[in-house]
N, C-alpha and C. Protein backbone atom coordinates (compact mmCIF):
# COMPACT_ATOMS: atom_id res chain seq x y z
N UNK A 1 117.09 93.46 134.53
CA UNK A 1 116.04 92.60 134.00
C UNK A 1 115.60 91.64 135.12
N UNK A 2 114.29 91.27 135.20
CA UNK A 2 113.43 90.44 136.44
C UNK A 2 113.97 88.84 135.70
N UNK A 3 114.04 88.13 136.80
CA UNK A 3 114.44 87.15 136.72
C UNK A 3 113.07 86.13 135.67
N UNK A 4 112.05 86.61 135.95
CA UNK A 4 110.80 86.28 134.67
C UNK A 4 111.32 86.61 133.75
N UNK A 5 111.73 87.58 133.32
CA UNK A 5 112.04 88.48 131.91
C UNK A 5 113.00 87.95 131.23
N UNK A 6 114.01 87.61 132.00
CA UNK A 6 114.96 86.32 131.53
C UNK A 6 114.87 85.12 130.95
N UNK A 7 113.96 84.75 131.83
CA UNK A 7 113.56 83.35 131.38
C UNK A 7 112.53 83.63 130.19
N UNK A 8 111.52 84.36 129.96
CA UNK A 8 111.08 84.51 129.10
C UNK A 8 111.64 85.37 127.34
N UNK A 9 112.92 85.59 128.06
CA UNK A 9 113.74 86.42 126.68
C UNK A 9 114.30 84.93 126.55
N UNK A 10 115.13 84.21 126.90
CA UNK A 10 115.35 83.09 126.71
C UNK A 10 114.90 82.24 126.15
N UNK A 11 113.11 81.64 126.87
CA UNK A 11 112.55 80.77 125.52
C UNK A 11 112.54 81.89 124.62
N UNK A 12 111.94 82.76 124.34
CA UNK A 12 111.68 83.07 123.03
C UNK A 12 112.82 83.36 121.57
N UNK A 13 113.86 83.00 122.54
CA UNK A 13 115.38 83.24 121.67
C UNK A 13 114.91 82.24 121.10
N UNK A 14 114.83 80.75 121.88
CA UNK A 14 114.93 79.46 121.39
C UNK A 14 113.66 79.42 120.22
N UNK A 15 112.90 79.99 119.74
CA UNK A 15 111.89 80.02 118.82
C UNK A 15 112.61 80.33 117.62
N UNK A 16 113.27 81.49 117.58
CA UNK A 16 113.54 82.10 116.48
C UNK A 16 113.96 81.50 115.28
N UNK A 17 113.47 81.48 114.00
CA UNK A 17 113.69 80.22 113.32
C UNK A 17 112.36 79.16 112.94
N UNK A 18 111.61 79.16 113.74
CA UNK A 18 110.53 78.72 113.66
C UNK A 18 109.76 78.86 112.76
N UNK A 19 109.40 78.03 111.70
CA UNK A 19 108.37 78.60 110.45
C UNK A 19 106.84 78.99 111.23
N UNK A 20 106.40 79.99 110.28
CA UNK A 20 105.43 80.87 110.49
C UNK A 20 103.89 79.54 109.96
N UNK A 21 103.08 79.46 111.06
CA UNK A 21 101.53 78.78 110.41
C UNK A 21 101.00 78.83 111.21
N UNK A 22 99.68 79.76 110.80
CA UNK A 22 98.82 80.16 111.42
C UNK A 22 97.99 78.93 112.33
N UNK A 23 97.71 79.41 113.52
CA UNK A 23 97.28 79.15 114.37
C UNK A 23 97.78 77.94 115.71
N UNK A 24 99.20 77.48 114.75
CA UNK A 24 100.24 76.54 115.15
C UNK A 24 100.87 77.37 116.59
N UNK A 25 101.48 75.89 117.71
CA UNK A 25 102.27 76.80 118.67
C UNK A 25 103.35 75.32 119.03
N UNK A 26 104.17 74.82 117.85
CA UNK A 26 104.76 74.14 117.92
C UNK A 26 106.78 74.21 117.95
N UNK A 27 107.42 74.93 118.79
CA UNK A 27 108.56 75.19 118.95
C UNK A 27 109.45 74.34 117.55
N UNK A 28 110.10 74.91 116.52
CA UNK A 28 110.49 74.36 115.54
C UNK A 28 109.86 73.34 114.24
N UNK A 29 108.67 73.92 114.08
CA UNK A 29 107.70 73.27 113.55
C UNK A 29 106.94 74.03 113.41
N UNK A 30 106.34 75.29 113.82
CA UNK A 30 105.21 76.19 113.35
C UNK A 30 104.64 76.76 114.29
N UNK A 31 104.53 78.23 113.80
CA UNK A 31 103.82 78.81 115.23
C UNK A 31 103.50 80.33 114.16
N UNK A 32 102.07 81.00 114.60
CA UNK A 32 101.76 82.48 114.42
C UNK A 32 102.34 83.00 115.75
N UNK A 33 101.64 84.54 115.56
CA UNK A 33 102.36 85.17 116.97
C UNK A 33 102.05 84.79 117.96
N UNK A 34 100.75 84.50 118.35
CA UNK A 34 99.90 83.80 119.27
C UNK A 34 100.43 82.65 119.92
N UNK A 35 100.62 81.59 119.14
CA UNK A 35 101.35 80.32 119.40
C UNK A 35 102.94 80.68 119.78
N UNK A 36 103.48 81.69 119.30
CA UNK A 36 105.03 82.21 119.95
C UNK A 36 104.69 82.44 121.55
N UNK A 37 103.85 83.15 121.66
CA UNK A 37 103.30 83.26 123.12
C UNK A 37 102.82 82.15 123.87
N UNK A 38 102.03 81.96 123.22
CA UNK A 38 100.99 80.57 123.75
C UNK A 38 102.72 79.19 124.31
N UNK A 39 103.27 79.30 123.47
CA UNK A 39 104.68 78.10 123.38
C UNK A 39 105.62 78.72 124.76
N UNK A 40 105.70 80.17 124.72
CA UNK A 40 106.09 80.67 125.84
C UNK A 40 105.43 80.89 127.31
N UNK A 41 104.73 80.89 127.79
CA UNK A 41 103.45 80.48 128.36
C UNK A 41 103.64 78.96 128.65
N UNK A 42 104.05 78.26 127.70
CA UNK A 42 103.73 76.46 128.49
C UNK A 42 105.24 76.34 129.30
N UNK A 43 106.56 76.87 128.23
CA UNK A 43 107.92 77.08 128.46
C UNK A 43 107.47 77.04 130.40
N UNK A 44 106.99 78.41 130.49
CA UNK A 44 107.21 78.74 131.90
C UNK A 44 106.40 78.13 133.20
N UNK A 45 105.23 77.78 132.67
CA UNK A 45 103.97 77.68 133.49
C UNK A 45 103.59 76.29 133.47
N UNK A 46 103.81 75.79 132.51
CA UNK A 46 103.36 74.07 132.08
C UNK A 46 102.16 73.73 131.16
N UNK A 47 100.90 74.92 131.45
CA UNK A 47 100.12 74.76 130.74
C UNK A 47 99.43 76.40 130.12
N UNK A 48 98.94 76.52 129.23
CA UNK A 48 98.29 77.43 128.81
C UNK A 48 96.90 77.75 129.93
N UNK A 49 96.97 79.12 130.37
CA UNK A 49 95.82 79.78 131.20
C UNK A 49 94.21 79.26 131.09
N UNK A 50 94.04 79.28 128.99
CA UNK A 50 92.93 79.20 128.93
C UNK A 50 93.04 78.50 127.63
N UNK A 51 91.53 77.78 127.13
CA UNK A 51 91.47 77.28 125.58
C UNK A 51 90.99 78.17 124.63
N UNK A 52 91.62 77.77 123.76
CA UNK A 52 92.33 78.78 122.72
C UNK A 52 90.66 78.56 121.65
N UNK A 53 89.82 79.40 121.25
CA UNK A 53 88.61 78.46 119.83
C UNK A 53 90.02 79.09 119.10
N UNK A 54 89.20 78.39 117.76
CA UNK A 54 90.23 78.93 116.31
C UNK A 54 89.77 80.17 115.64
N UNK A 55 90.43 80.72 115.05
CA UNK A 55 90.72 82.09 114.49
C UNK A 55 90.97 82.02 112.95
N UNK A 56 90.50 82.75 112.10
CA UNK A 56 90.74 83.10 110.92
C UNK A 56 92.00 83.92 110.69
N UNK A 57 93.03 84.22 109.85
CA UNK A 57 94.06 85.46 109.49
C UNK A 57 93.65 86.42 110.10
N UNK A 58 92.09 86.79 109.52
CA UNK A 58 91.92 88.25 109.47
C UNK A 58 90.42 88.47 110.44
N UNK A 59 90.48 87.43 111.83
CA UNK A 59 89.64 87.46 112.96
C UNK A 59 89.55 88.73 113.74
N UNK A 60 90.69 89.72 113.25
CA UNK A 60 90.29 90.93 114.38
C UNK A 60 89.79 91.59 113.39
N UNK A 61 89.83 91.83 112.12
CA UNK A 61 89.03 92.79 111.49
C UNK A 61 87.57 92.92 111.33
N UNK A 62 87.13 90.95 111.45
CA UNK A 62 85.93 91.41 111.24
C UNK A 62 85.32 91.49 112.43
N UNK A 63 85.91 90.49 113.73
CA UNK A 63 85.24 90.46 115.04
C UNK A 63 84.91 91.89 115.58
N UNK A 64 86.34 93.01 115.38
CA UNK A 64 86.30 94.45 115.84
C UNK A 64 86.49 94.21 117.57
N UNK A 65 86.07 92.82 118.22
CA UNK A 65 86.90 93.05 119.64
C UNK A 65 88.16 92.41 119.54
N UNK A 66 88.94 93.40 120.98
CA UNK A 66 90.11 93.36 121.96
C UNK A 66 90.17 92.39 122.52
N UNK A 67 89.92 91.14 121.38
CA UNK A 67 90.86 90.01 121.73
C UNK A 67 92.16 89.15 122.55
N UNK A 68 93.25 89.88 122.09
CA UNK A 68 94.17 89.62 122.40
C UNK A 68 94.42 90.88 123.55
N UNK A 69 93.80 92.18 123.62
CA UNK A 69 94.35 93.15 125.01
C UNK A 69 93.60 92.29 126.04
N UNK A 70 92.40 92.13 125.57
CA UNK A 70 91.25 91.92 126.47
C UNK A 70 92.18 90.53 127.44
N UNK A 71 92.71 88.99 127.00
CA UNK A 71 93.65 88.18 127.53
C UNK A 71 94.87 88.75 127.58
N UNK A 72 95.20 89.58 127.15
CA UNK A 72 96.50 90.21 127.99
C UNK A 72 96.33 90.79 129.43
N UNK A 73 95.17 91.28 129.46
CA UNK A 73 94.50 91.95 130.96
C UNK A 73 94.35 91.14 131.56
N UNK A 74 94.08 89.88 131.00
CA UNK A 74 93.32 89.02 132.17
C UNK A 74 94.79 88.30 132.69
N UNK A 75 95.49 87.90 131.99
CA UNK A 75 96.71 86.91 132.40
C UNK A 75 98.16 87.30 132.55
N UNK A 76 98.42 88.75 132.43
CA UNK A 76 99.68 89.33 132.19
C UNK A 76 99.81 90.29 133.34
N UNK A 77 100.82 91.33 133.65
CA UNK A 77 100.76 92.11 134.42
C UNK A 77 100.47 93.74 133.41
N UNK A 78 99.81 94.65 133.65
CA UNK A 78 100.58 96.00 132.55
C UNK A 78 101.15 96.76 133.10
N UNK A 79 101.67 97.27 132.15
CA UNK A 79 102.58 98.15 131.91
C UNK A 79 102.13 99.40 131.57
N UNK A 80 102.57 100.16 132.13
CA UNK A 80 102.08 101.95 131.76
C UNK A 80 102.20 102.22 130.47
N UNK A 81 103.92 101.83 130.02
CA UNK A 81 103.98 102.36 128.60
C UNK A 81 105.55 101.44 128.11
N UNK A 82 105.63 101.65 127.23
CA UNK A 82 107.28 101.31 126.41
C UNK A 82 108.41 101.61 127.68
N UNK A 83 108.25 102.68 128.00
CA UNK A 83 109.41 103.48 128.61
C UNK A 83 109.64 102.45 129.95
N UNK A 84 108.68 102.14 130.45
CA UNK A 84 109.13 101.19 131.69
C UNK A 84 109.47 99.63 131.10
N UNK A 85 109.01 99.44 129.95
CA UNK A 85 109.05 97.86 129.50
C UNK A 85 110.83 97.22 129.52
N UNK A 86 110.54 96.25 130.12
CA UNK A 86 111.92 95.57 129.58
C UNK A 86 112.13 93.98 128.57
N UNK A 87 113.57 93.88 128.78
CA UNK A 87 113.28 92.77 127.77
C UNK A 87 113.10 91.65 127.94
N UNK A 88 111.67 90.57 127.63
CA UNK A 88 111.17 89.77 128.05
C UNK A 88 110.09 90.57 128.05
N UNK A 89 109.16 91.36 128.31
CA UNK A 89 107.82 91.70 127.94
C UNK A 89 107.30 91.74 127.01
N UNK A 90 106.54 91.47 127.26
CA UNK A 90 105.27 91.47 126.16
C UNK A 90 104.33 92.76 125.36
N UNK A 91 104.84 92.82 123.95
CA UNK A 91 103.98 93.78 123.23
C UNK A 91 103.17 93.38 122.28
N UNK A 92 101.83 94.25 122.55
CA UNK A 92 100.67 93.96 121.69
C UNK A 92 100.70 95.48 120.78
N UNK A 93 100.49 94.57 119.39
CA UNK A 93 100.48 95.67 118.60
C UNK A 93 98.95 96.01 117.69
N UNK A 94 99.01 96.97 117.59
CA UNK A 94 97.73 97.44 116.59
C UNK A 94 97.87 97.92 114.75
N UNK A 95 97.55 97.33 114.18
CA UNK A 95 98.37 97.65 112.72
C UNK A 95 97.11 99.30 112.25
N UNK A 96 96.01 99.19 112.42
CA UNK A 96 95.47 100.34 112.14
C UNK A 96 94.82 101.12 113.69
N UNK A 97 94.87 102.42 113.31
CA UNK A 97 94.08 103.03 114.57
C UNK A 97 92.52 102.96 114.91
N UNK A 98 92.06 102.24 114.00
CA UNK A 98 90.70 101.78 114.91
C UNK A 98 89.95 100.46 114.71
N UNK A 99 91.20 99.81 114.60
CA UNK A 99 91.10 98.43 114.08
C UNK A 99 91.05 97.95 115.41
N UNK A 100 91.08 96.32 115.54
CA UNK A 100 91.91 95.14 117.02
C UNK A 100 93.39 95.12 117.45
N UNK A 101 93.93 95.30 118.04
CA UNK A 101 95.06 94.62 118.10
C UNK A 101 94.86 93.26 117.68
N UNK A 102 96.48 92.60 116.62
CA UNK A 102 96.14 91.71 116.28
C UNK A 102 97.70 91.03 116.34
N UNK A 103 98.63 91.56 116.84
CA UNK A 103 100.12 90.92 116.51
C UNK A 103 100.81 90.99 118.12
N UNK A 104 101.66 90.35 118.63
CA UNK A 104 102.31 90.50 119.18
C UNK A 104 103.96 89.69 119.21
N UNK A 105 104.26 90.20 120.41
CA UNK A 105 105.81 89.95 120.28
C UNK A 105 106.46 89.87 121.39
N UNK A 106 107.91 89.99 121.50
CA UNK A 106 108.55 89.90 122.80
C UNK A 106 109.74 90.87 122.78
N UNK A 107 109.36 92.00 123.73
CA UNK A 107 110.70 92.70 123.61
C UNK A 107 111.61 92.28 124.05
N UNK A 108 113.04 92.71 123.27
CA UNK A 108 114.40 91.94 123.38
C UNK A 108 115.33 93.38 123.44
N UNK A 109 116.64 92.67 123.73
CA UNK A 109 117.54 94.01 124.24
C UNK A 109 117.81 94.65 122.91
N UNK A 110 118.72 95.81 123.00
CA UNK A 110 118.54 96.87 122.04
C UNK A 110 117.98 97.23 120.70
N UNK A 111 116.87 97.47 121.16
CA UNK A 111 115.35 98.47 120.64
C UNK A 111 114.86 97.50 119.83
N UNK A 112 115.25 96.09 120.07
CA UNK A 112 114.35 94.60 119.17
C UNK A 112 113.35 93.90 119.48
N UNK A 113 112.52 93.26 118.98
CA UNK A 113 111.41 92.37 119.21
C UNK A 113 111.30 91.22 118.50
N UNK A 114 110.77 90.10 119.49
CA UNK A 114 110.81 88.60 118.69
C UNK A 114 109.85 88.55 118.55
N UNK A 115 108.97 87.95 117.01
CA UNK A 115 107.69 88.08 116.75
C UNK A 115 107.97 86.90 115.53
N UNK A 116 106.49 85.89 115.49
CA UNK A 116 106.62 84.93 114.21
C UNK A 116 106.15 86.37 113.26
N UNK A 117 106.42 86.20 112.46
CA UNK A 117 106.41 86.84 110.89
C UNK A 117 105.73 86.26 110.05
N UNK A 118 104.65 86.78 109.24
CA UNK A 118 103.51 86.43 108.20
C UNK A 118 103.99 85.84 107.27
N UNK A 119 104.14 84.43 106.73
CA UNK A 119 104.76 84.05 105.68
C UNK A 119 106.08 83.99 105.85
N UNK A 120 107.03 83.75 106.67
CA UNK A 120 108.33 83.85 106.99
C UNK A 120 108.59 82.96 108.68
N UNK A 121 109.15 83.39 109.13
CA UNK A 121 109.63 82.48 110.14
C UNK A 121 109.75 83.58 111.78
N UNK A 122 109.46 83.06 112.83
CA UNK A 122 109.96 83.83 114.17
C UNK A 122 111.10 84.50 114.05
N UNK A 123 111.29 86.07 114.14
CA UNK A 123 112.35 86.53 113.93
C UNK A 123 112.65 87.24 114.83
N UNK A 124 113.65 88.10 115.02
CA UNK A 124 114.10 89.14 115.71
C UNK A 124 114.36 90.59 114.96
N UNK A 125 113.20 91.38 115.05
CA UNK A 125 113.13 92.56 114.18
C UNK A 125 113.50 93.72 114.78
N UNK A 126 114.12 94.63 114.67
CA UNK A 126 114.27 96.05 115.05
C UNK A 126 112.97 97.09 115.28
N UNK A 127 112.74 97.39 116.41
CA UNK A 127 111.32 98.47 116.94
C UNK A 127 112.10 99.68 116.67
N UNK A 128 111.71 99.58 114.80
CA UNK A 128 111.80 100.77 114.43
C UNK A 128 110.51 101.72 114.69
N UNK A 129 110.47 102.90 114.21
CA UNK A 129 109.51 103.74 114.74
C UNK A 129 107.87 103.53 114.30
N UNK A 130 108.05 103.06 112.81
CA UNK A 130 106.59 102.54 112.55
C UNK A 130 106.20 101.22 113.47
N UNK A 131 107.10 100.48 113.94
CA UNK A 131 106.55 99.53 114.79
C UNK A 131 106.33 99.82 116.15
N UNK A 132 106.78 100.60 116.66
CA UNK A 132 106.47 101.62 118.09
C UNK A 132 105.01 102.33 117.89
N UNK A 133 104.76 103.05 116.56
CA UNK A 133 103.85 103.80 116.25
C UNK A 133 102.25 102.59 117.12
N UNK A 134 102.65 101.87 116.77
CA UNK A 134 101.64 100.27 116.78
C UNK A 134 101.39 99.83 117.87
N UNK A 135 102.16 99.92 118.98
CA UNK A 135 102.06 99.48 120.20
C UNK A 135 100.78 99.74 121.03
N UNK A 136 99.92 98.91 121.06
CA UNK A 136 98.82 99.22 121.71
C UNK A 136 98.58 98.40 123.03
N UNK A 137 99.51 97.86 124.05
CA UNK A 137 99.65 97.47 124.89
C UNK A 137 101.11 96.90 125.63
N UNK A 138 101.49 96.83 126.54
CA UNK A 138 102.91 96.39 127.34
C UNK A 138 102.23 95.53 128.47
N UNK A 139 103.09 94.39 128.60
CA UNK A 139 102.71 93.66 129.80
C UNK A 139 103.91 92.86 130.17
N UNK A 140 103.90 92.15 131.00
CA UNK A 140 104.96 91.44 131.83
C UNK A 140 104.32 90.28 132.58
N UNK A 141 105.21 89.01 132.16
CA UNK A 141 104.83 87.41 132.49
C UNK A 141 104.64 87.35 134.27
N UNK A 142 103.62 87.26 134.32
CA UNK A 142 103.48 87.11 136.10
C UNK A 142 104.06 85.95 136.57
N UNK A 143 105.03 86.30 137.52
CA UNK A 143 106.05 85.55 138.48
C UNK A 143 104.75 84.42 139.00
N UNK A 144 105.16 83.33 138.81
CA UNK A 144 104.59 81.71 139.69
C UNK A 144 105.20 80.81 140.35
């Protein structure tokens, strides 16, 4: 594991627990997936890349753009696929096939991911196969 990947599996341990509210990126106090990132991102860097407008729940369905790939391209490194990813990277997921990507997470060691959870709290979930099915991007926190 890259010494980034560490540090970034690390904060995001420290999240877990975190109640789930949308559009929040407040470490023990509230955060969507976005703000899990966005909170990880300040963890490392000090400040967030770019300003954030606000978002509705259900902003990728009706917008229809690559939102969240589209700033993953711009500020992340990619990744070819799963198979090279390690833990501390970053996955963007897609819930339908011709929908936005709209969720993401943080891969963690054996076959897990830390992701805030809809109505529930930052967790650490198992990348079982329907959640692999979803993966519509891999990236990795660029070294600063």
């Amino acid at each position: 594991m890259t010494p980034i990947n560490a540090r970034v599996l690390a904060l995001a341990q420290g999240w877990i627990g975190t109640p789930y509210r949308h559009q929040a990126s407040r470490q023990g106090v509230g955060c969507d997936c976005l703000g899990l990132v966005r909170g990880i991102w300040r963890g490392l860097y000090g400040q967030e890349p770019e300003d954030l407008p606000a978002y509705a729940p259900d902003w990728a369905e009706r917008a229809g753009q690559e939102r969240l790939l589209e700033a993953a391209q711009r500020h992340f490194i990619p990744l070819e696929n799963l198979q090279v990813a390690e833990p501390g990277d970053l996955l963007v997921f897609r819930f339908q096939p011709h929908f936005a990507a709209k969720h993401l997470g943080v891969l963690a060691p054996d076959q897990h991911f830390i992701h805030a959870y809809e109505q529930a709290a930052v967790i650490r979930s198992p990348l079982v196969p329907a959640w692999r099915r979803r993966i519509a991007g891999c990236f990795r926190f660029p070294e600063r």
